[in-house]
Protein backbone atom coordinates (compact mmCIF):
# COMPACT_ATOMS: atom_id res chain seq x y z
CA UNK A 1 22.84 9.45 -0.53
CA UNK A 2 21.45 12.86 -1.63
CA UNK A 3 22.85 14.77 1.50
CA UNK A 4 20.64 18.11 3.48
CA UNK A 5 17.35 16.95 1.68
CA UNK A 6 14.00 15.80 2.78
CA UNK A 7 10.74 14.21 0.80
CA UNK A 8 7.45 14.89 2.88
CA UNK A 9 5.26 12.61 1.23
CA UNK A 10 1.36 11.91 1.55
CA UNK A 11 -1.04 9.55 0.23
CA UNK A 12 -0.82 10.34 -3.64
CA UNK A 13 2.02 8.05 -3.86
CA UNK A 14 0.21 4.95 -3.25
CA UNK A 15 -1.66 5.81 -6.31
CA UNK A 16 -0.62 3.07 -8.38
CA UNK A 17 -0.86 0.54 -6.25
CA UNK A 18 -3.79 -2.09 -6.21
CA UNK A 19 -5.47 -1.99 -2.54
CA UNK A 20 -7.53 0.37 -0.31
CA UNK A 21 -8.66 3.91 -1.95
CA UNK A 22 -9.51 6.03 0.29
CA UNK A 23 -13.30 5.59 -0.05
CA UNK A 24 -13.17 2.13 0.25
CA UNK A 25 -11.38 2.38 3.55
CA UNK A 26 -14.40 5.24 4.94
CA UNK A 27 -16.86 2.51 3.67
CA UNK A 28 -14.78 0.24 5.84
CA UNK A 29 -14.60 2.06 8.78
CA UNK A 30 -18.10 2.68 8.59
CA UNK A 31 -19.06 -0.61 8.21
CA UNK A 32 -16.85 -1.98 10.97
CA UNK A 33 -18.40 0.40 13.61
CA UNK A 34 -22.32 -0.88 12.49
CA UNK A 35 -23.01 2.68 11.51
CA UNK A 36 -24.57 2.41 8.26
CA UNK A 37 -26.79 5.59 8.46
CA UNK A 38 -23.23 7.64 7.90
CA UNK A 39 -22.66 8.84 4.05
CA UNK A 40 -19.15 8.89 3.39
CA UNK A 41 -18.99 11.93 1.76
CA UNK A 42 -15.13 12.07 0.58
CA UNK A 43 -15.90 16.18 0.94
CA UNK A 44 -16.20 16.18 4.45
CA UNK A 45 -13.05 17.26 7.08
CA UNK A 46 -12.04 13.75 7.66
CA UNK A 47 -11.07 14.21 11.45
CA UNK A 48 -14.18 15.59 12.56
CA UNK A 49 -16.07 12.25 10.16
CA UNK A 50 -13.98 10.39 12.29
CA UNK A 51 -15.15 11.91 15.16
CA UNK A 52 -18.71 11.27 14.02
CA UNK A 53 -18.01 8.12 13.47
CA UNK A 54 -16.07 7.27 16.83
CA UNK A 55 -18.95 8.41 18.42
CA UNK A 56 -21.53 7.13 17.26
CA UNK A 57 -20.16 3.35 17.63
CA UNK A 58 -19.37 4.52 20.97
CA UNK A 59 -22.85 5.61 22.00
CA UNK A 60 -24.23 2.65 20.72
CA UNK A 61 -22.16 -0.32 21.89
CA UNK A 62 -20.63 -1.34 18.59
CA UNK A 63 -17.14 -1.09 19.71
CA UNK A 64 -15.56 -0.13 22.98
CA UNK A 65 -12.04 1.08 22.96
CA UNK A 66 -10.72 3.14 20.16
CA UNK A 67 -7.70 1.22 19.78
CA UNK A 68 -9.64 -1.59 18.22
CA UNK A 69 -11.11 1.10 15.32
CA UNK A 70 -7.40 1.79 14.85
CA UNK A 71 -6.26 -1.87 14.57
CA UNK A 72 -8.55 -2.19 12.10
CA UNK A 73 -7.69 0.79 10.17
CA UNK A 74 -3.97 -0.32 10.95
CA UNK A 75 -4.56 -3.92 8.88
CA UNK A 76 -7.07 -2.49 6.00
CA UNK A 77 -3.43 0.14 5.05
CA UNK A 78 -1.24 -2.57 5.11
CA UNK A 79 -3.20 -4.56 2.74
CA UNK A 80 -1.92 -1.40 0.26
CA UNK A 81 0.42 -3.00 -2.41
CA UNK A 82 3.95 -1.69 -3.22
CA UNK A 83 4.31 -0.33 -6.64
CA UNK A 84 7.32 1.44 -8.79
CA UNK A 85 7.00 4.57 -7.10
CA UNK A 86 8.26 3.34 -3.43
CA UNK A 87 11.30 2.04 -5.27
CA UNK A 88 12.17 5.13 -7.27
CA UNK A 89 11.86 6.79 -4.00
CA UNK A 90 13.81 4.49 -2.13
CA UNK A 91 16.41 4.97 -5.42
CA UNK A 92 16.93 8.62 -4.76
CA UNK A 93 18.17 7.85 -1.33
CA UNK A 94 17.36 11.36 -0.01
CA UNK A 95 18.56 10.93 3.64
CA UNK A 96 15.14 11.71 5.39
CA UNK A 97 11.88 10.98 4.58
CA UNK A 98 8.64 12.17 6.36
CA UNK A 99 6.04 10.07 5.06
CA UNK A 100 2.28 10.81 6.65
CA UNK A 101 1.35 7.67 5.63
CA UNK A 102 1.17 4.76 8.26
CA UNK A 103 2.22 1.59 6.28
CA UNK A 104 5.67 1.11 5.48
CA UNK A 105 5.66 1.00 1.90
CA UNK A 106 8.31 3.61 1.17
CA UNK A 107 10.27 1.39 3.68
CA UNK A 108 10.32 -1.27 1.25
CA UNK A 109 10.07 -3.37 4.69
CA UNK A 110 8.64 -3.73 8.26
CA UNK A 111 10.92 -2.38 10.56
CA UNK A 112 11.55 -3.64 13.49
CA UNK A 113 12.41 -0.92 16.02
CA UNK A 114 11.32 2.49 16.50
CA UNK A 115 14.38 4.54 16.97
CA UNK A 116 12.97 7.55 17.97
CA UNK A 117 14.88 9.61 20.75
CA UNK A 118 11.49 9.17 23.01
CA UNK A 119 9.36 6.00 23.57
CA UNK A 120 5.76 7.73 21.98
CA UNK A 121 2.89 6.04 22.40
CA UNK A 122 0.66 8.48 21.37
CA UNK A 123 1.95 11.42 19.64
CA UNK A 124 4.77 11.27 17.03
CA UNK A 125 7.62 14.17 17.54
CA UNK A 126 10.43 11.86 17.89
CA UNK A 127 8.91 8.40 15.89
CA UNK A 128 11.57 7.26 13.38
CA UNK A 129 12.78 4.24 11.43
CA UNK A 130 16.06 3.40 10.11
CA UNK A 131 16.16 1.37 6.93
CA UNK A 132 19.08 1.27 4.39
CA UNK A 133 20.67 4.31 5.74
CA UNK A 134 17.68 6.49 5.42
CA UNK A 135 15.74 7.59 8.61
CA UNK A 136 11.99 7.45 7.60
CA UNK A 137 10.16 9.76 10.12
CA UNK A 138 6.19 9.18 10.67
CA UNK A 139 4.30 12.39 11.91
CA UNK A 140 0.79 11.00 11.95
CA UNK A 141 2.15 7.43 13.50
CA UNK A 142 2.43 3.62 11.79
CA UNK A 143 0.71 0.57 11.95
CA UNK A 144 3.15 -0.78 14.89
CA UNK A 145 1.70 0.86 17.25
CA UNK A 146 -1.68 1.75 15.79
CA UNK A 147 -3.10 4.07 18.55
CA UNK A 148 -0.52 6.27 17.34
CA UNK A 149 -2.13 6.53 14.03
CA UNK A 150 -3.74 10.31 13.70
CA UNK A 151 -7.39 10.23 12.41
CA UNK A 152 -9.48 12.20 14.40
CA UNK A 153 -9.66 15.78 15.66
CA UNK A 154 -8.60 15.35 19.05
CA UNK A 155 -5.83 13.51 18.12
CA UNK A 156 -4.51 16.16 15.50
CA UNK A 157 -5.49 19.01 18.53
CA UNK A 158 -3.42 17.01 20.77
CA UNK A 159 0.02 16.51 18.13
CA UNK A 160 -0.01 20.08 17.71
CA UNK A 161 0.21 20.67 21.50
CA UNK A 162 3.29 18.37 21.32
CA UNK A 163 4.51 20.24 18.58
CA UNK A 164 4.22 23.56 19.20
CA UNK A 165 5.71 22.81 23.00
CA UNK A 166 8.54 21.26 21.27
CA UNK A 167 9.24 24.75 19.26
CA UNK A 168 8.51 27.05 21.50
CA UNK A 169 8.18 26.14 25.13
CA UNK A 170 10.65 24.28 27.70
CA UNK A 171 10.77 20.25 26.91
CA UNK A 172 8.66 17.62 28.67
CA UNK A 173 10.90 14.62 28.03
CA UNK A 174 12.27 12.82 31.20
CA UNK A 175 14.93 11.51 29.15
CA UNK A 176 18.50 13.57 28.66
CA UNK A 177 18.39 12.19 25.59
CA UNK A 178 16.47 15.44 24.54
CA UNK A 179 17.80 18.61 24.66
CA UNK A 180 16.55 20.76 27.09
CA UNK A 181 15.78 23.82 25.58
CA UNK A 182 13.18 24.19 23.05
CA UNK A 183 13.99 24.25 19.33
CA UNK A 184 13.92 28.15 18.48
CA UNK A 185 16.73 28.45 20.75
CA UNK A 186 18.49 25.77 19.57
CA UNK A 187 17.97 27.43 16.10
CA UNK A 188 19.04 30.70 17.66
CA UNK A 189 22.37 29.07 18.91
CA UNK A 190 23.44 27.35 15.57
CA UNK A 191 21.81 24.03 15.32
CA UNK A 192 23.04 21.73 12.82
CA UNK A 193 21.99 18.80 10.66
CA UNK A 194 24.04 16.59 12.43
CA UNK A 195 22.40 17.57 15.93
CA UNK A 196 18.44 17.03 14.62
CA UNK A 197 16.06 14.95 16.87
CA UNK A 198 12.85 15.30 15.41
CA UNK A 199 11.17 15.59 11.83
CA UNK A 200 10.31 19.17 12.77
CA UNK A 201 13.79 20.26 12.92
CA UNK A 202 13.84 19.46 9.28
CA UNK A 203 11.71 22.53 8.46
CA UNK A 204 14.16 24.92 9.29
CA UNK A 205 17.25 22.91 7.88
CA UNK A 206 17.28 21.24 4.78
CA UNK A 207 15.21 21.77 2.07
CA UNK A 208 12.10 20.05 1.74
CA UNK A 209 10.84 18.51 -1.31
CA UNK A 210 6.43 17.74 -0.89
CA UNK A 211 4.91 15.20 -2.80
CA UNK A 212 2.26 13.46 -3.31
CA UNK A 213 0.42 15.32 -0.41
CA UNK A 214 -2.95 16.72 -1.53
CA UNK A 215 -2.22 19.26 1.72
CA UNK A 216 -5.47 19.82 3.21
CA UNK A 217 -6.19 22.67 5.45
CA UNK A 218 -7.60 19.75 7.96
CA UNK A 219 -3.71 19.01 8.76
CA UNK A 220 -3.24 21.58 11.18
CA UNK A 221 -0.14 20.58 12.33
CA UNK A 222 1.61 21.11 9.19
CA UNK A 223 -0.12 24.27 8.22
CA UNK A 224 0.92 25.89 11.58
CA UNK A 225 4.63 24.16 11.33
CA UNK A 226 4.51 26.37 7.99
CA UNK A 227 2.99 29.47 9.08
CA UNK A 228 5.48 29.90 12.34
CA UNK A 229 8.35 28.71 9.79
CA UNK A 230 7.28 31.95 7.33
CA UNK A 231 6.35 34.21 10.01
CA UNK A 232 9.95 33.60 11.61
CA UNK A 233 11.60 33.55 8.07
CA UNK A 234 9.59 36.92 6.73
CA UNK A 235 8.54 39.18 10.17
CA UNK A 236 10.20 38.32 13.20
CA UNK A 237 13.65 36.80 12.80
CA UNK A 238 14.77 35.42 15.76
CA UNK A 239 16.81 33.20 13.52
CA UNK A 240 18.22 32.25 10.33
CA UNK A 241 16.16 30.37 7.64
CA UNK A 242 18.12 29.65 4.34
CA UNK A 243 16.77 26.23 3.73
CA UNK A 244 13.91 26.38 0.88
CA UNK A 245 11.05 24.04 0.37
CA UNK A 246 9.28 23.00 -2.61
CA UNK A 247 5.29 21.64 -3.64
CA UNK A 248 5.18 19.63 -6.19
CA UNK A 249 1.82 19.48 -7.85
CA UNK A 250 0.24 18.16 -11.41
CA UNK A 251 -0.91 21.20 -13.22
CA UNK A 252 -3.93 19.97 -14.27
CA UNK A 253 -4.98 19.89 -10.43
CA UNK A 254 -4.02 23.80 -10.20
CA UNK A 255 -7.39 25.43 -11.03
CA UNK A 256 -10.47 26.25 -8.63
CA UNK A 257 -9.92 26.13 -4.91
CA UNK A 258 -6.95 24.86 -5.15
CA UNK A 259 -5.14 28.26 -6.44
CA UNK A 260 -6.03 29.66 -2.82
CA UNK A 261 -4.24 26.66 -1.38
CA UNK A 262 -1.14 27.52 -3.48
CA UNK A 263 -1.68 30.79 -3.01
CA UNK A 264 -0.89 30.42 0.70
CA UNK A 265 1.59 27.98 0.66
CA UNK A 266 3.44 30.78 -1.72
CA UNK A 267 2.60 33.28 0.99
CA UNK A 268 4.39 31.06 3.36
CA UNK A 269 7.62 31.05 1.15
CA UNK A 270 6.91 27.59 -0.20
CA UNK A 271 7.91 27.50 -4.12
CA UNK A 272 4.93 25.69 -5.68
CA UNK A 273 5.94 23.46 -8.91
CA UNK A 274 3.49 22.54 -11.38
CA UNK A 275 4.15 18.83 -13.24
CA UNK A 276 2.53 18.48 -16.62
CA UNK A 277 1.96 15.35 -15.99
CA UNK A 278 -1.56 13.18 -15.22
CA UNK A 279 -1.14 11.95 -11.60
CA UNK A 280 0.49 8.51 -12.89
CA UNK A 281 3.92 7.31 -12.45
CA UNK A 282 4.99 9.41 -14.87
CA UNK A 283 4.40 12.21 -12.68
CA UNK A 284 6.21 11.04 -10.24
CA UNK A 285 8.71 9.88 -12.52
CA UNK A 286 9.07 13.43 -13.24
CA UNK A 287 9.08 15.05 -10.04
CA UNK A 288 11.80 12.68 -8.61
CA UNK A 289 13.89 13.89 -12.26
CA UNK A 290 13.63 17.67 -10.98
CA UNK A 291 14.39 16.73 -7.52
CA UNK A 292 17.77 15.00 -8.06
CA UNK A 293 18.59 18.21 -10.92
């Protein structure tokens, strides 16, 4: 077990697999809510297409609770097929990982039980699983409980309410299970590893490795987890930051508008690392070699 580190990892690693790109799965969604005047235009800020999209089937009768949109969505991932990369992943045993994907994949199995500190429904601050001695966190929710999954803008305005509450404000929870004072102070006062209850306490305390996340600015949540991390880190410090994290990125993709993107991220103290590499398993292969050096 490769002790104080975390992988955040997005959609890229599902590359290899045979299954749902994500065109195919707009096409999908489009098709499933009888709205075939909509151009899935891959370019377009997916939460507000979603929005579009919602609706649009909603104004004209083609479904009638979002949950069912989400079921769907729920059983077109999960039709996603394993490949090499979970397993290396799983391999490196790094003792968290945050995966913004909603199938279980990385998992290597269904789980059975969230284990998160508070029952979500909705929202995913606390949403964990524990498989093999590694707690896999999901920030944009899972296909267990698929009106958890985060699609559409309202949903991503709503997670960073419950986020930036959980940072900065006085806790919600019923439960004692939850501290009750929000995290800065708990930063403030020493928190350790041992004492974390939710993904975003990761940020601040043990370093982060990001892969296969194409990071667009349409994830507000994580851009703003960032930003307050840097601003904290680089102008105000309130507390302590020592943890680093890392972006992990095939250098071939580093040219156009993505050098503002890395730009930023370097801005935000995030060490950007370019892979030589086409975006193949040898990539990966690669970027799980520098991780464990």
């Amino acid at each position: 077990m490769m002790k104080n580190i975390a992988l955040l990892i997005g959609n890229g690693v599902n590359t290899p697999s045979n299954g749902v790109s994500w065109k195919d799965l707009l096409n999908k969604i489009v098709k499933f809510c009888e709205c075939p005047d909509l151009q899935t235009d891959e370019d377009k800020p997916f939460p507000l297409f979603y929005e579009k999209i919602f609706l649009t089937a909603i104004n004209k009768g083609s479904i009638q609770r979002e949950v069912d949109l989400k079921k769907f969505i729920a059983t077109e991932v999960s039709k996603i097929e394993p490949n090499v990369v979970h397993q290396m992943i799983r391999e490196l045993r790094p003792a968290h990982i945050i995966t913004l994907n909603y199938e279980f994949l990385l998992e290597g199995e269904k789980p059975i039980k969230n284990e998160g500190l508070v029952n979500e429904s909705l929202y995913s601050v606390f949403r964990k699983y524990l498989v093999d001695g590694i707690t896999f966190w999901h920030p944009h929710g899972d296909c267990h409980n698929p009106i958890s999954i985060n699609l559409g803008y309202e949903h991503y305005g709503g997670q960073l309410q419950k986020m930036r509450n959980y940072v900065t404000s006085l806790p919600e929870y019923k439960t004692k299970k939850v501290a009750q004072s929000p995290l800065f102070q708990r930063l403030k006062a020493g928190l350790q590893v041992a004492d974390i209850q939710s993904w975003i306490d990761l940020f601040f305390l043990v370093d982060i490795h990001i892969i296969g996340l194409t990071l667009d600015f349409v994830e507000t949540d994580l851009w703003w987890l960032l930003t307050y991390r840097a601003r904290q880190q680089q102008y105000k410090q309130t507390f302590p930051i020592d943890n680093k994290i890392y972006y992990y990125i095939p250098a071939g993709y580093a040219m156009g508008d993505t050098l503002f993107k890395l730009t930023l991220l370097e801005a935000n103290g995030v060490t950007v690392i370019k892979i030589n590499r086409p975006h193949d398993k040898s990539y990966y292969m690669e970027v799980l070699k520098k991780i464990t050096k």
